[in-house]
Protein backbone atom coordinates (compact mmCIF):
# COMPACT_ATOMS: atom_id res chain seq x y z
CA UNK A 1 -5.73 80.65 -51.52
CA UNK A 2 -3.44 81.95 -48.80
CA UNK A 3 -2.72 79.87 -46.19
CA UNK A 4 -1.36 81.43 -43.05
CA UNK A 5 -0.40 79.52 -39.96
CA UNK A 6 1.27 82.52 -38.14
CA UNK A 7 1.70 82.24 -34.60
CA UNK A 8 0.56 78.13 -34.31
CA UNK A 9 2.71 75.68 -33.63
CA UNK A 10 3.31 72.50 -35.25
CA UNK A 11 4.69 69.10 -34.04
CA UNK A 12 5.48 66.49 -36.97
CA UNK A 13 6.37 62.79 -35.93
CA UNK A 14 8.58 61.11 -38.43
CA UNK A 15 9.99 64.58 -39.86
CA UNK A 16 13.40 63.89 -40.84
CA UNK A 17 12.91 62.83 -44.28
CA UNK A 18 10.21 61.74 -46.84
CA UNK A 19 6.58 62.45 -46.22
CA UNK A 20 7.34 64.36 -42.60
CA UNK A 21 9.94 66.16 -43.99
CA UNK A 22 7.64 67.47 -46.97
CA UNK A 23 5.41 68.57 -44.38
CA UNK A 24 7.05 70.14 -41.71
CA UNK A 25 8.78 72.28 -44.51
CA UNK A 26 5.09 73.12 -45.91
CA UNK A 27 3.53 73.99 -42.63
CA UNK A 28 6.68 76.34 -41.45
CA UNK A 29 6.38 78.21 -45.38
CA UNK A 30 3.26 78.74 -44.01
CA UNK A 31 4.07 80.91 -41.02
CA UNK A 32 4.03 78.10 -38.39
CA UNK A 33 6.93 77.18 -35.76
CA UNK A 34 7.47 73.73 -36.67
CA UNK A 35 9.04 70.55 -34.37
CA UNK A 36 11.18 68.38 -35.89
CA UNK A 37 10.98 65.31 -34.60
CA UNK A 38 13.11 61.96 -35.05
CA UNK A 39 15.55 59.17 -33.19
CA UNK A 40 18.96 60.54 -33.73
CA UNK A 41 20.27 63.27 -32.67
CA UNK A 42 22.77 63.95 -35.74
CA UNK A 43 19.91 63.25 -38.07
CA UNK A 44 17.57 65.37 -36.55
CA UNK A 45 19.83 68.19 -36.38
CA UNK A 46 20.92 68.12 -39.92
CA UNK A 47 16.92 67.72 -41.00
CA UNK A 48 16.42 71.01 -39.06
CA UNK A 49 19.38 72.78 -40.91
CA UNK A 50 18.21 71.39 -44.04
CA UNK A 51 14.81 72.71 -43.61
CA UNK A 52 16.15 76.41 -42.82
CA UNK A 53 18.23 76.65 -45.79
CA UNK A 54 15.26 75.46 -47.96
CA UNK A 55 12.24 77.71 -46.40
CA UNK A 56 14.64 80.54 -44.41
CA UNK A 57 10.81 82.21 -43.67
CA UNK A 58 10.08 79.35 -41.65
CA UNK A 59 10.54 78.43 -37.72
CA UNK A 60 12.09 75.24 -36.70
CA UNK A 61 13.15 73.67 -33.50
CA UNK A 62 14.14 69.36 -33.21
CA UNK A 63 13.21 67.44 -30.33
CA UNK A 64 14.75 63.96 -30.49
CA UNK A 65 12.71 61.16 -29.35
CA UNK A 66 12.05 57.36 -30.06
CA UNK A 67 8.13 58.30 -30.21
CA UNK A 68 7.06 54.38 -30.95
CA UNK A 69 7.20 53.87 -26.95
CA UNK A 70 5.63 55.48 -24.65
CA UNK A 71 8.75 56.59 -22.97
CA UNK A 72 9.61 58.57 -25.99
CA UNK A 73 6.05 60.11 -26.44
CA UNK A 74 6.56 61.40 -22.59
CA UNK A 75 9.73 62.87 -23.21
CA UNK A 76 8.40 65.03 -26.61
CA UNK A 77 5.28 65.99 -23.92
CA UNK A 78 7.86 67.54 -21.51
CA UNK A 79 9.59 69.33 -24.33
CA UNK A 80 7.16 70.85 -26.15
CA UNK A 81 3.74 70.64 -23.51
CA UNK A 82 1.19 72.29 -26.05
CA UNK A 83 0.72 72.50 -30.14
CA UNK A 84 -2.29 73.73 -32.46
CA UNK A 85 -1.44 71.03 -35.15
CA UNK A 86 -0.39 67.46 -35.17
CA UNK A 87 0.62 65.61 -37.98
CA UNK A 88 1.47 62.08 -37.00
CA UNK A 89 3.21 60.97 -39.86
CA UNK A 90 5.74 58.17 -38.07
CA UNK A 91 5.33 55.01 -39.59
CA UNK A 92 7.07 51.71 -40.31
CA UNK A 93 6.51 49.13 -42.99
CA UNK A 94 8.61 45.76 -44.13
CA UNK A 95 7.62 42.99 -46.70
CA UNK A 96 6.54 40.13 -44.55
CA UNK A 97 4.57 36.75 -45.41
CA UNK A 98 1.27 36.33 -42.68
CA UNK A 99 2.41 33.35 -41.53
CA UNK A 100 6.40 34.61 -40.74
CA UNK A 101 5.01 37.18 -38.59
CA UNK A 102 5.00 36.21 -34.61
CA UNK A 103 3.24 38.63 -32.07
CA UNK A 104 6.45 40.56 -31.19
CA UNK A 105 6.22 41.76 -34.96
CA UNK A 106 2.30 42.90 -34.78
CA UNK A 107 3.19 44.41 -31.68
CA UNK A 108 6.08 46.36 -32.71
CA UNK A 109 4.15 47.96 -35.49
CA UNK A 110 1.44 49.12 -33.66
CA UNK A 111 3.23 51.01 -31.18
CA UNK A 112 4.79 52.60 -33.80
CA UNK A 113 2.33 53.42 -36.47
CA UNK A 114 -0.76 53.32 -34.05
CA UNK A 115 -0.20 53.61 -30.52
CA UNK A 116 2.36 56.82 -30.80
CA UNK A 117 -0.53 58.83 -32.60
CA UNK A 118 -2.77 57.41 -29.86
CA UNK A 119 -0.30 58.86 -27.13
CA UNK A 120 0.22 62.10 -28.91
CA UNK A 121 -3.54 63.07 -29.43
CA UNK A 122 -4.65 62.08 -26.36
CA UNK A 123 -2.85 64.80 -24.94
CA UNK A 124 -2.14 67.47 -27.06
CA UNK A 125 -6.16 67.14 -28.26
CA UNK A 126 -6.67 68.41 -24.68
CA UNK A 127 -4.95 71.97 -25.26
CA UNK A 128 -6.22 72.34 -28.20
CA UNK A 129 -9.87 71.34 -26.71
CA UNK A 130 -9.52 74.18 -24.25
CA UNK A 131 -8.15 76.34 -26.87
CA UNK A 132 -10.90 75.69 -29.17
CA UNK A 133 -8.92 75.48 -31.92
CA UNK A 134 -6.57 72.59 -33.26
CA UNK A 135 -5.91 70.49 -35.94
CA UNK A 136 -4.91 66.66 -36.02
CA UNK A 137 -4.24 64.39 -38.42
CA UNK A 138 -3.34 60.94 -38.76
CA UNK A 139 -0.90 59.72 -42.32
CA UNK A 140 -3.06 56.17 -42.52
CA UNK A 141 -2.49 54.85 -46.53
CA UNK A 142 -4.07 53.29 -49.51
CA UNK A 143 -2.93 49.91 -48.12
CA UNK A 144 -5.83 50.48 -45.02
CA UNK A 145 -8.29 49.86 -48.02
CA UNK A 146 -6.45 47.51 -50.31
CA UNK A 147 -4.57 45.66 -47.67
CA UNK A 148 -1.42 44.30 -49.42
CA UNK A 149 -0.78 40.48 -48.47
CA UNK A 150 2.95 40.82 -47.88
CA UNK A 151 2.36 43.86 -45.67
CA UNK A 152 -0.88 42.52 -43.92
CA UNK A 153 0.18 43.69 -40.46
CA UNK A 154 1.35 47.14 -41.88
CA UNK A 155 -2.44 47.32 -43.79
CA UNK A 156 -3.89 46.69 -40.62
CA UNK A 157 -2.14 49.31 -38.65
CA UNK A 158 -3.19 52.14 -41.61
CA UNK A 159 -6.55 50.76 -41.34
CA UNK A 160 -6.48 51.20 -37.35
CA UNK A 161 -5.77 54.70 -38.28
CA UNK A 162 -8.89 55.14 -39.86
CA UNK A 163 -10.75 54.30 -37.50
CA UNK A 164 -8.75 56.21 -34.18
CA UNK A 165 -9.46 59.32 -36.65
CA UNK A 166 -12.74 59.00 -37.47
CA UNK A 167 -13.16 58.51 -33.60
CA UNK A 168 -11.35 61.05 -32.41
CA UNK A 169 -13.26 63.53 -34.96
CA UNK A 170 -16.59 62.31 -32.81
CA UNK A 171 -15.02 62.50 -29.54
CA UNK A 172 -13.91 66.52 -30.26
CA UNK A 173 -17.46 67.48 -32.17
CA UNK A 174 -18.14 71.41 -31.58
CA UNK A 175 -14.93 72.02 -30.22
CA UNK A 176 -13.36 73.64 -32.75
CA UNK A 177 -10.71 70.86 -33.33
CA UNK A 178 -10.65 69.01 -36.44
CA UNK A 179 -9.09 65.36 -36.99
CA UNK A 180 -8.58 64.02 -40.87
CA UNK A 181 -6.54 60.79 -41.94
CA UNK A 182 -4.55 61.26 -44.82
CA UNK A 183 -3.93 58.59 -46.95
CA UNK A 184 -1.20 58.55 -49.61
CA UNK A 185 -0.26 55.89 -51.99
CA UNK A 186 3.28 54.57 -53.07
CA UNK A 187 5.48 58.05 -52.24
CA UNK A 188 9.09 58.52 -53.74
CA UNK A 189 10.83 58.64 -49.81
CA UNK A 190 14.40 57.50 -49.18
CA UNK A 191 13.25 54.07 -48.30
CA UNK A 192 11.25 53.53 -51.40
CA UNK A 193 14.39 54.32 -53.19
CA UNK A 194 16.28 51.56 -51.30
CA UNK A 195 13.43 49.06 -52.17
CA UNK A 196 12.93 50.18 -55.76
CA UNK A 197 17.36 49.31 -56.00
CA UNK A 198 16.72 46.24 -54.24
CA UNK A 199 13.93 45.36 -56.55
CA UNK A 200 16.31 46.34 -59.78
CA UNK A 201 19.33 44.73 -58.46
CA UNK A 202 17.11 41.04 -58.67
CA UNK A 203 15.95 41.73 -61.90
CA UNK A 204 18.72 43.09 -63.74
CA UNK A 205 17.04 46.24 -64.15
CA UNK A 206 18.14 50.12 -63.75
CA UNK A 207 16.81 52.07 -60.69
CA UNK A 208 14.70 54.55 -63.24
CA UNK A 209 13.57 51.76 -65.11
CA UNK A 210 12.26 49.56 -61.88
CA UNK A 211 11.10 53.27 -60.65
CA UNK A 212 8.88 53.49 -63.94
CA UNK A 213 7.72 49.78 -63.76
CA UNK A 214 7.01 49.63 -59.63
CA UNK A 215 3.02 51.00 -59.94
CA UNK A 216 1.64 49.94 -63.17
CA UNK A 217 2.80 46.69 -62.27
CA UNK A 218 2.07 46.72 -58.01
CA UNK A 219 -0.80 48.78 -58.11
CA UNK A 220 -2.29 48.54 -61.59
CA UNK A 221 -5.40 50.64 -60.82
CA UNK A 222 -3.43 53.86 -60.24
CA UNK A 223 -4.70 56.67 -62.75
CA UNK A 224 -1.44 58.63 -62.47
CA UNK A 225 0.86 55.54 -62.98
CA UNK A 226 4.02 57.16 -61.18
CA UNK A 227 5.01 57.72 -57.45
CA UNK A 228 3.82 60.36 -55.61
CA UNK A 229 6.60 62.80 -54.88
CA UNK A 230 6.59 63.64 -50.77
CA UNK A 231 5.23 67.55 -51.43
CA UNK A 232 2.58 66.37 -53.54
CA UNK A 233 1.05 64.78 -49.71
CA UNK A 234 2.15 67.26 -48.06
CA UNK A 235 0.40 70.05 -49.88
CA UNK A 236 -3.18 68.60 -48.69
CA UNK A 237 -1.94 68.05 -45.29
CA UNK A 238 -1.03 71.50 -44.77
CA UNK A 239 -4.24 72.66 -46.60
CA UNK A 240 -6.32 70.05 -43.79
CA UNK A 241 -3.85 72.10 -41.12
CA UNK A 242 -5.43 75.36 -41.74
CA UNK A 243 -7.97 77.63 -40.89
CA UNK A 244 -9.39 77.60 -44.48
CA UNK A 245 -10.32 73.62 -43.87
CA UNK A 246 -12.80 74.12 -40.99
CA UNK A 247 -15.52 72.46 -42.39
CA UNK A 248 -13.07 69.35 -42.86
CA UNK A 249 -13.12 66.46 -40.49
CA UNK A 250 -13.56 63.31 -39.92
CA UNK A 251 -12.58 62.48 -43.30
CA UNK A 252 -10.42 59.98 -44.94
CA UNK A 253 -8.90 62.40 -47.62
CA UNK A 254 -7.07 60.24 -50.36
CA UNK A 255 -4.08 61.61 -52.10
CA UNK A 256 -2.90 58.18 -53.39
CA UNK A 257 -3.40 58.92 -57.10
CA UNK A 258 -6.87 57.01 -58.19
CA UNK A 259 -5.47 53.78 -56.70
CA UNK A 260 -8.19 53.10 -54.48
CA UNK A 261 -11.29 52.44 -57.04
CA UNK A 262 -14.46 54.19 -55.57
CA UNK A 263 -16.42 56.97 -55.79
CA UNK A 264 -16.75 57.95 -52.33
């Protein structure tokens, strides 16, 4: 299959490293002009140079903006006004008990994780609407199906994903637009790595040897029994970005690696 996203442009939320990274270098291999998008300037920058060096047939431009306000979502609006794909791949998470969480907590994670997708489609769905073509996606996770207890709040958000995509998908029906949630399971990203040293550091363990023990023992239903690696999600998200996956929407496509135990 070749997938060819000449001439469409691209926004990715959350693109400087890890999962957003992965896929804002997949969609510009592709042929796409791709927008970098992240907090700090210096980081964002460097992501951009990174991702020229490693894909120099690929288009990339950084627009730096705190996108978990509203504020921020404005500013990336007035910088780049129309795109043909969305990936909205910003996202937070933290190990929290229930009852330790206060409402400035649950609120704080769904601006981030929910309402900045919210923002985002609701206006760049409108272009592509007209356009009659576009594709949107929303990076929900396992954890929106087997919410994790010490990341309720984060298990709701992924799970609120779900359901704004599913939505959406009804909401654009005909018009040529398609809207899929993605959801990956445990991914090797830079903050994973930080957990998984954290994690060895209290047990006396090495980082490769916590790495090798974190799924069988966290998420013992996994049929790969490993981490994902970032490109391994991003190579169905930029499949779900292309023309080839018209028939594909409204879908909760699972790349979390057999964790979730169903069927369907």
């Amino acid at each position: 299959m070749n997938i060819d996203l000449s001439g469409k442009r691209a926004i990715v939320t959350g693109s400087t490293d890890g999962i957003g990274f992965a896929v804002a270098e997949g969609l510009g291999k592709a042929g796409a002009h791709v927008i970098v998008t992240g907090r700090e300037e210096a980081k964002t920058a460097a992501a951009c140079e990174d991702l020229r060096r490693r894909s120099p047939q690929g288009s990339y431009s950084a627009v730096v903006a705190d996108l978990g306000g509203a504020e921020g979502c404005a500013a990336l609006i007035v910088a780049q006004p129309e795109t043909d794909i969305l990936v909205n791949v910003l996202g937070i998470y933290e190990t929290r008990e229930f009852f330790a969480l206060d409402d400035a907590d649950w609120e704080h994670l769904f601006q981030v994780n929910v309402m900045s997708g919210v923002r985002l489609s609701r206006h760049y769905a409108q272009g592509m609407r007209a356009r009659h073509w576009g594709r949107i996606q929303f990076i929900s996770s396992e954890s929106a199906i087997n919410i994790p207890p010490d990341m309720l709040h984060y298990g709701v958000t992924k799970a609120a994903l779900l359901g704004l995509s599913r939505g959406l998908a009804k909401a654009l029906a005909g018009s040529g637009v398609t809207v899929n949630a993605i959801l990956p399971g445990p991914t090797y990203t830079a903050g994973t790595r930080a957990m998984v040293e954290e994690m060895a550091a209290e047990r006396g363990l090495s980082h490769e040897e916590m790495k090798a023990r974190f799924v069988p023992e966290n998420r013992p239903s996994s049929l790969i029994g490993r981490f994902a690696e970032p490109d391994e999600v991003a190579h169905l998200c930029v499949y779900a970005a292309s023309p080839q996956a018209s028939c594909t929407t409204g879908a909760a496509l699972r790349v979390e690696g057999g964790i979730v135990d169903s069927i369907v």
